[in-house]
C-alpha atoms as a PDB file:
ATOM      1  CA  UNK A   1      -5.196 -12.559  35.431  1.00  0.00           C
ATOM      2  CA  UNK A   2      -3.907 -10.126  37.776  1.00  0.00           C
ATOM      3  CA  UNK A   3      -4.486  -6.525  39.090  1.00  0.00           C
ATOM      4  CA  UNK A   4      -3.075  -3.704  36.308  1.00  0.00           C
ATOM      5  CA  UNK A   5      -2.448  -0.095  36.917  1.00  0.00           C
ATOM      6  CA  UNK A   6      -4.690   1.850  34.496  1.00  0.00           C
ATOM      7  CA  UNK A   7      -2.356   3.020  32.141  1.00  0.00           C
ATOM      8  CA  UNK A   8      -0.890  -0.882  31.702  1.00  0.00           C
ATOM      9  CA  UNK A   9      -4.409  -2.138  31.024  1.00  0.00           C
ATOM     10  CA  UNK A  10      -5.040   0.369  28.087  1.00  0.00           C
ATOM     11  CA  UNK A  11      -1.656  -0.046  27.029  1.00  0.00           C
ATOM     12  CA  UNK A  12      -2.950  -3.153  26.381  1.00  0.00           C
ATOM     13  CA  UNK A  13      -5.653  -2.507  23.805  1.00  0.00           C
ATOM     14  CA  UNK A  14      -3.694  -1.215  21.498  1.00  0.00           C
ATOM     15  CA  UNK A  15      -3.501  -1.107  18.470  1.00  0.00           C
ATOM     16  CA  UNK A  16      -6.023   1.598  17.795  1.00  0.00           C
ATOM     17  CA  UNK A  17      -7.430   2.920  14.708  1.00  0.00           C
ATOM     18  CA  UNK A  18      -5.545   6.221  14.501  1.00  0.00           C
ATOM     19  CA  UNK A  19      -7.658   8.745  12.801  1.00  0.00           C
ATOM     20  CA  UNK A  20      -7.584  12.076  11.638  1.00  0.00           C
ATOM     21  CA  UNK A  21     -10.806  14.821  12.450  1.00  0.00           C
ATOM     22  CA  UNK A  22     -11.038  17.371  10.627  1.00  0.00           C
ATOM     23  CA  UNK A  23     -12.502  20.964  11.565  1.00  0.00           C
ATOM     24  CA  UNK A  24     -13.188  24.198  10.259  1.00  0.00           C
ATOM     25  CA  UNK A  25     -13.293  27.866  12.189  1.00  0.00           C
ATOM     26  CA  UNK A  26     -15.461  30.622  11.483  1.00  0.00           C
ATOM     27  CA  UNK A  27     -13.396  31.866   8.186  1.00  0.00           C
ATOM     28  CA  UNK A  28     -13.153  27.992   6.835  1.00  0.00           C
ATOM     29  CA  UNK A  29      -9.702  27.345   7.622  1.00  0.00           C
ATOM     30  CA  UNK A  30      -9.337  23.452   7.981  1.00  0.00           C
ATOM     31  CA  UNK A  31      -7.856  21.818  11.061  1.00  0.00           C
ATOM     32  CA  UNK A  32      -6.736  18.429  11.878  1.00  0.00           C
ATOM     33  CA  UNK A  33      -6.104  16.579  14.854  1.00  0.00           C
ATOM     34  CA  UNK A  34      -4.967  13.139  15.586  1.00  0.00           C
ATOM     35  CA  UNK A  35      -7.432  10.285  18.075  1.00  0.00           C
ATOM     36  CA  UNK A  36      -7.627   7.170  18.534  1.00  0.00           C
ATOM     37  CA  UNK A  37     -10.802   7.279  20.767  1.00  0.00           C
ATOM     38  CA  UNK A  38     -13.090   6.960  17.956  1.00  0.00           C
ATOM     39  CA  UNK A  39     -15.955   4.243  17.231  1.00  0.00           C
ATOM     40  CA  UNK A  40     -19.077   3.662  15.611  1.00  0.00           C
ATOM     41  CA  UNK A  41     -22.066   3.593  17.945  1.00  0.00           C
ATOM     42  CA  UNK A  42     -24.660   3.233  16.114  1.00  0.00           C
ATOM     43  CA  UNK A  43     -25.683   1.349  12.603  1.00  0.00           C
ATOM     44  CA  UNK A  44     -29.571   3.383  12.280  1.00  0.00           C
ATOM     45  CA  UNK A  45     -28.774   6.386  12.024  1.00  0.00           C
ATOM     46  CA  UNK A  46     -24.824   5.759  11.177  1.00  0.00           C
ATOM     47  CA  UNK A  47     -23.557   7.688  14.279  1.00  0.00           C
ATOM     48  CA  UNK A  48     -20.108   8.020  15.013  1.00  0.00           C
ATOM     49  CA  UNK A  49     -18.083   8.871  18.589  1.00  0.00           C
ATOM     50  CA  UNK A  50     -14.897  10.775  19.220  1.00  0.00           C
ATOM     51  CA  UNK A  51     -13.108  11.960  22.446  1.00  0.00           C
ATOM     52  CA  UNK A  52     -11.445  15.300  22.188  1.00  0.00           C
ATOM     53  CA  UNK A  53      -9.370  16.302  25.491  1.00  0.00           C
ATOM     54  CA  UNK A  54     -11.458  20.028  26.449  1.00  0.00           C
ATOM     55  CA  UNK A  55      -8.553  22.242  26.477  1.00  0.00           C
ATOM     56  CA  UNK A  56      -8.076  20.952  22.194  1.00  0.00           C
ATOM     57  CA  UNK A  57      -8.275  23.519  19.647  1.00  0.00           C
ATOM     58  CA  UNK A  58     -10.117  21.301  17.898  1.00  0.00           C
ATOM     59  CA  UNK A  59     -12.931  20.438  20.594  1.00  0.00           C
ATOM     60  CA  UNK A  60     -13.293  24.274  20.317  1.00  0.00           C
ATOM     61  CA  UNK A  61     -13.968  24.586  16.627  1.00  0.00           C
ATOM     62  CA  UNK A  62     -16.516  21.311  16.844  1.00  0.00           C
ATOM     63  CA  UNK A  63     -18.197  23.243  19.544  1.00  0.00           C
ATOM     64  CA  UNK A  64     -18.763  26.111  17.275  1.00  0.00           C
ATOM     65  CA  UNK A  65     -19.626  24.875  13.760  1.00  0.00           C
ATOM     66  CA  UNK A  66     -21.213  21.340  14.770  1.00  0.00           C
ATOM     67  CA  UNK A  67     -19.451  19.485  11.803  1.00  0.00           C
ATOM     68  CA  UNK A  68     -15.936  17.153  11.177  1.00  0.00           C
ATOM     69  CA  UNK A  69     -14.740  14.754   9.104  1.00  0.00           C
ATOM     70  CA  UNK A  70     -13.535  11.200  10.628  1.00  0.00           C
ATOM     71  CA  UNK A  71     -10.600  10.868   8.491  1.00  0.00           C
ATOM     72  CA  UNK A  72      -8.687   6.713   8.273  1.00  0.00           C
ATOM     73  CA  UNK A  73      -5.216   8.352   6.776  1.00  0.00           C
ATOM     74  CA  UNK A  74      -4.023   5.390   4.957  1.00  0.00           C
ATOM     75  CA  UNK A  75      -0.205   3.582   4.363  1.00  0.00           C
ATOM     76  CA  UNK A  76       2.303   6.004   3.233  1.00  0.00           C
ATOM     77  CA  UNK A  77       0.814   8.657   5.335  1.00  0.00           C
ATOM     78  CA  UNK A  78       2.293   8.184   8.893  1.00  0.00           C
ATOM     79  CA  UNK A  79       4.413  11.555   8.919  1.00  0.00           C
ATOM     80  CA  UNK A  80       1.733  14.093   8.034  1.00  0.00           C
ATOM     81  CA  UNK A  81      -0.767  12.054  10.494  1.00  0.00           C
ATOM     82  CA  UNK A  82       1.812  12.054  13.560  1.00  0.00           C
ATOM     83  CA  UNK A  83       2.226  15.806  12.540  1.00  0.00           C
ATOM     84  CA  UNK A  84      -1.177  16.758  12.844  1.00  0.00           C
ATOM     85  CA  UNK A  85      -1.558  14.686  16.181  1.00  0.00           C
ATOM     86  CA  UNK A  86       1.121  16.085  17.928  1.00  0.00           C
ATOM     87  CA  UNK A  87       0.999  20.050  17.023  1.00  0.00           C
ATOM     88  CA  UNK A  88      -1.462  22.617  17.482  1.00  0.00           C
ATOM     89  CA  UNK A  89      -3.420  24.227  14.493  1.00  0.00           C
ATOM     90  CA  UNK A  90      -4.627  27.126  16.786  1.00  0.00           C
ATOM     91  CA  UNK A  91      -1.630  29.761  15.448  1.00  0.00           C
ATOM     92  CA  UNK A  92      -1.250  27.997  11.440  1.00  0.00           C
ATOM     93  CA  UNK A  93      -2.320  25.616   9.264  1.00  0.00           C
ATOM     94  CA  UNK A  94      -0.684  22.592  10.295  1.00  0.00           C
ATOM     95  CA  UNK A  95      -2.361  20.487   7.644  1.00  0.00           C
ATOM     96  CA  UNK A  96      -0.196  22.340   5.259  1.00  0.00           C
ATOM     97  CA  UNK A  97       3.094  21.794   7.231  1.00  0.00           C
ATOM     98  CA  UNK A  98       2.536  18.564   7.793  1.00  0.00           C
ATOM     99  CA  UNK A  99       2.558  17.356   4.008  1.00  0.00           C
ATOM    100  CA  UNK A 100      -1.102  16.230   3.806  1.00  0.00           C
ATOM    101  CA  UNK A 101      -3.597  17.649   1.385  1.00  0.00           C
ATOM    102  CA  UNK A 102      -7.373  18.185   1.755  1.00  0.00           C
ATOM    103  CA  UNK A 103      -9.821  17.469  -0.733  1.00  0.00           C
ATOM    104  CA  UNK A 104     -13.638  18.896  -0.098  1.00  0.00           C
ATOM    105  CA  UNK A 105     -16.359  17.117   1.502  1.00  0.00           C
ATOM    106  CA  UNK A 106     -19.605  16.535  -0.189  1.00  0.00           C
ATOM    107  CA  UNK A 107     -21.993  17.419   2.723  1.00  0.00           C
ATOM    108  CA  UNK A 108     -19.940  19.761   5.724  1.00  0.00           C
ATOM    109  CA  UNK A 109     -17.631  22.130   5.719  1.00  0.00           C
ATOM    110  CA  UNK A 110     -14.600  20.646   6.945  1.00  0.00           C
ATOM    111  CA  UNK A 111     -12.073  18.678   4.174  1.00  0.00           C
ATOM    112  CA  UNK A 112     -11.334  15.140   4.240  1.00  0.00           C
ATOM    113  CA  UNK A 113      -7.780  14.121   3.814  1.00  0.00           C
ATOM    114  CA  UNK A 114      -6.437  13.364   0.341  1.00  0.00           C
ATOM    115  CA  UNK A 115      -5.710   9.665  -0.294  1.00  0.00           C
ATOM    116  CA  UNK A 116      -7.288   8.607   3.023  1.00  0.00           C
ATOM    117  CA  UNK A 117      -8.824   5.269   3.262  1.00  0.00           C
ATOM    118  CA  UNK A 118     -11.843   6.673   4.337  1.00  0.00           C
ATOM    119  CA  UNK A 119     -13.661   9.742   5.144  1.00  0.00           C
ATOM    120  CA  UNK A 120     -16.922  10.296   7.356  1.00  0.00           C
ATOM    121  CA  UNK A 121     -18.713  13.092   7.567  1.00  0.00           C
ATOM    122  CA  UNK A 122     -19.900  14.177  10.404  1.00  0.00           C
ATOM    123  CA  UNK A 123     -22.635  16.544  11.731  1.00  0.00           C
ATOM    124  CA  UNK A 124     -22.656  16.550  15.641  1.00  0.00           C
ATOM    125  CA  UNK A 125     -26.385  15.576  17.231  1.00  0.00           C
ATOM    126  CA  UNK A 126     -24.471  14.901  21.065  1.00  0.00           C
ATOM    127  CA  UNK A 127     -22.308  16.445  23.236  1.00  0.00           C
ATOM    128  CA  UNK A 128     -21.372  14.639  26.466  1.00  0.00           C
ATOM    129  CA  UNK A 129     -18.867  15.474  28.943  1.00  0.00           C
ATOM    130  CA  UNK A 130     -16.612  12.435  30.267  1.00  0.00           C
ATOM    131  CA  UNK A 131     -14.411  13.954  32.721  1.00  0.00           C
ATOM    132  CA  UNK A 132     -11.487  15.567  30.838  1.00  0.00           C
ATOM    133  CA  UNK A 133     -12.597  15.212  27.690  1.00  0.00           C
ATOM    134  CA  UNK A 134     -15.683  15.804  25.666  1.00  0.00           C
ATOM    135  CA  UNK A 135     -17.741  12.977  23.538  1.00  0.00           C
ATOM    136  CA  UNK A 136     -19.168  14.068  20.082  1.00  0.00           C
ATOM    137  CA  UNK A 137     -21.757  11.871  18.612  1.00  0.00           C
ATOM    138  CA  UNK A 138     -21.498  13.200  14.834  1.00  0.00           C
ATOM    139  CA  UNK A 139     -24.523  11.502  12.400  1.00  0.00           C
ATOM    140  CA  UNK A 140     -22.545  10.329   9.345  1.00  0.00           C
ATOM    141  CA  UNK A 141     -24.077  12.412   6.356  1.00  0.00           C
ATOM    142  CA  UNK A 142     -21.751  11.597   3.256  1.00  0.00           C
ATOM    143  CA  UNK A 143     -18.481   8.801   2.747  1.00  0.00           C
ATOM    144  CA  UNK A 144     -16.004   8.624   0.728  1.00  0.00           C
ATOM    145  CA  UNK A 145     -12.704   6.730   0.452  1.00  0.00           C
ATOM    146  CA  UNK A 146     -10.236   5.072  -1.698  1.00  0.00           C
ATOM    147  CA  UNK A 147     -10.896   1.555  -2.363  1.00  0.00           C
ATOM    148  CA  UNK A 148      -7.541   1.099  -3.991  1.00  0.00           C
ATOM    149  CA  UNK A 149      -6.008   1.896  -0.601  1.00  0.00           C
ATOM    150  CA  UNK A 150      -7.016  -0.833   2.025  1.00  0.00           C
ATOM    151  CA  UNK A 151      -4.295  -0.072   4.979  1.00  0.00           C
ATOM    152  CA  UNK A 152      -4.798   2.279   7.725  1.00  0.00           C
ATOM    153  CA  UNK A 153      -2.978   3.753   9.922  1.00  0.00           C
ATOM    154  CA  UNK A 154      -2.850   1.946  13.862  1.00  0.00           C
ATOM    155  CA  UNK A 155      -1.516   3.283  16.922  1.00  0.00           C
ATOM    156  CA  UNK A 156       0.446   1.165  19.126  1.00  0.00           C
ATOM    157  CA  UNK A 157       0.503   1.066  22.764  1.00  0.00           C
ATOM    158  CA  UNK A 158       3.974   3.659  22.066  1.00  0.00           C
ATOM    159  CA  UNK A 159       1.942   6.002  20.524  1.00  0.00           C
ATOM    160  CA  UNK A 160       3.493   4.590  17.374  1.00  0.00           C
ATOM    161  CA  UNK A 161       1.668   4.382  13.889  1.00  0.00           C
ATOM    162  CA  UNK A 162       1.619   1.327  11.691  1.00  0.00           C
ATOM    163  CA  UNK A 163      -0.728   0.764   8.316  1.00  0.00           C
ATOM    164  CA  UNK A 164      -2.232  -2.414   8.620  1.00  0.00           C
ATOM    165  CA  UNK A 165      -5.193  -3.936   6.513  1.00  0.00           C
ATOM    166  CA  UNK A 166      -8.700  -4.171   8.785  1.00  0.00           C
ATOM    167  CA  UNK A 167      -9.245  -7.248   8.210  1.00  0.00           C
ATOM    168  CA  UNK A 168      -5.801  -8.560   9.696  1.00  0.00           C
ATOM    169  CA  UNK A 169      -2.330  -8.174   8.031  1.00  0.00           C
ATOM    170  CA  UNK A 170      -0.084  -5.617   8.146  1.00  0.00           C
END
């Protein structure tokens, strides 16, 4: 072992899951952002943690309506995903542009992602600010995924994305 600037040491960690969340504004329309700073933090109640930076359009729209969608976009999908984490929805629906479809959730107002691996829905019960960025604890009210479709997508330490199976092979 031996000292590691910061960015070297969480270079390290990677792969990620790479995830897409999903938000609404006031009129409905559906956003999606790319993260990999997501996790599960509790099992009782099923609570779930993401990291949006605070200048995102997305932390904005969270803010307001209190729901998203934790989206796993699955194998097959790595264009639309890197799309939608790398552009801004704020002036157009980038969801569209990007080649992805939505299908509607069962419990919130923002879509899950067609042909996703998984979806969780989200409502937010905590909001915590972590210097530059602000942590939403979302309670998971409704699932759904795709059985059929087992790999998600990763991101590597070079912000690449790469489907891999969970449970080990890629």
């Amino acid at each position: 072992m031996k000292p590691l600037d910061p960015d070297t040491g969480a270079g390290m960690t990677a792969p990620l899951p790479y995830v897409l969340i999903t938000s609404v504004d006031g009129e409905g329309r559906p956003n999606a952002m790319g993260a990999a700073w997501v996790t599960r933090v509790s099992f009782s109640p099923f609570l779930m943690m993401v990291s949006i930076g605070k200048d995102r359009y997305s932390r904005k729209l969270i803010g307001e309506t209190g729901e998203f969608v934790i989206c796993y976009p699955s194998a097959g999908q790595e264009k639309g995903a890197m799309y939608c984490g790398t552009r801004s929805g704020k002036k157009g629906d980038k969801i569209a542009r990007s080649g992805l479809e939505t299908v509607p959730s069962a419990k919130v107002r923002p879509p899950a992602i067609k042909d996703c691996t998984a979806a969780l829905e989200c409502k937010v019960v905590g909001e915590y600010e972590a210097g530059d960025h602000i942590l939403f604890v979302g309670e998971v009210v409704a699932v759904q995924g795709d059985p059929t479709r087992p790999k998600h997508l990763f991101a590597t330490a070079e912000y690449k994305l790469v489907a891999m199976d969970p449970e080990g092979g890629a």
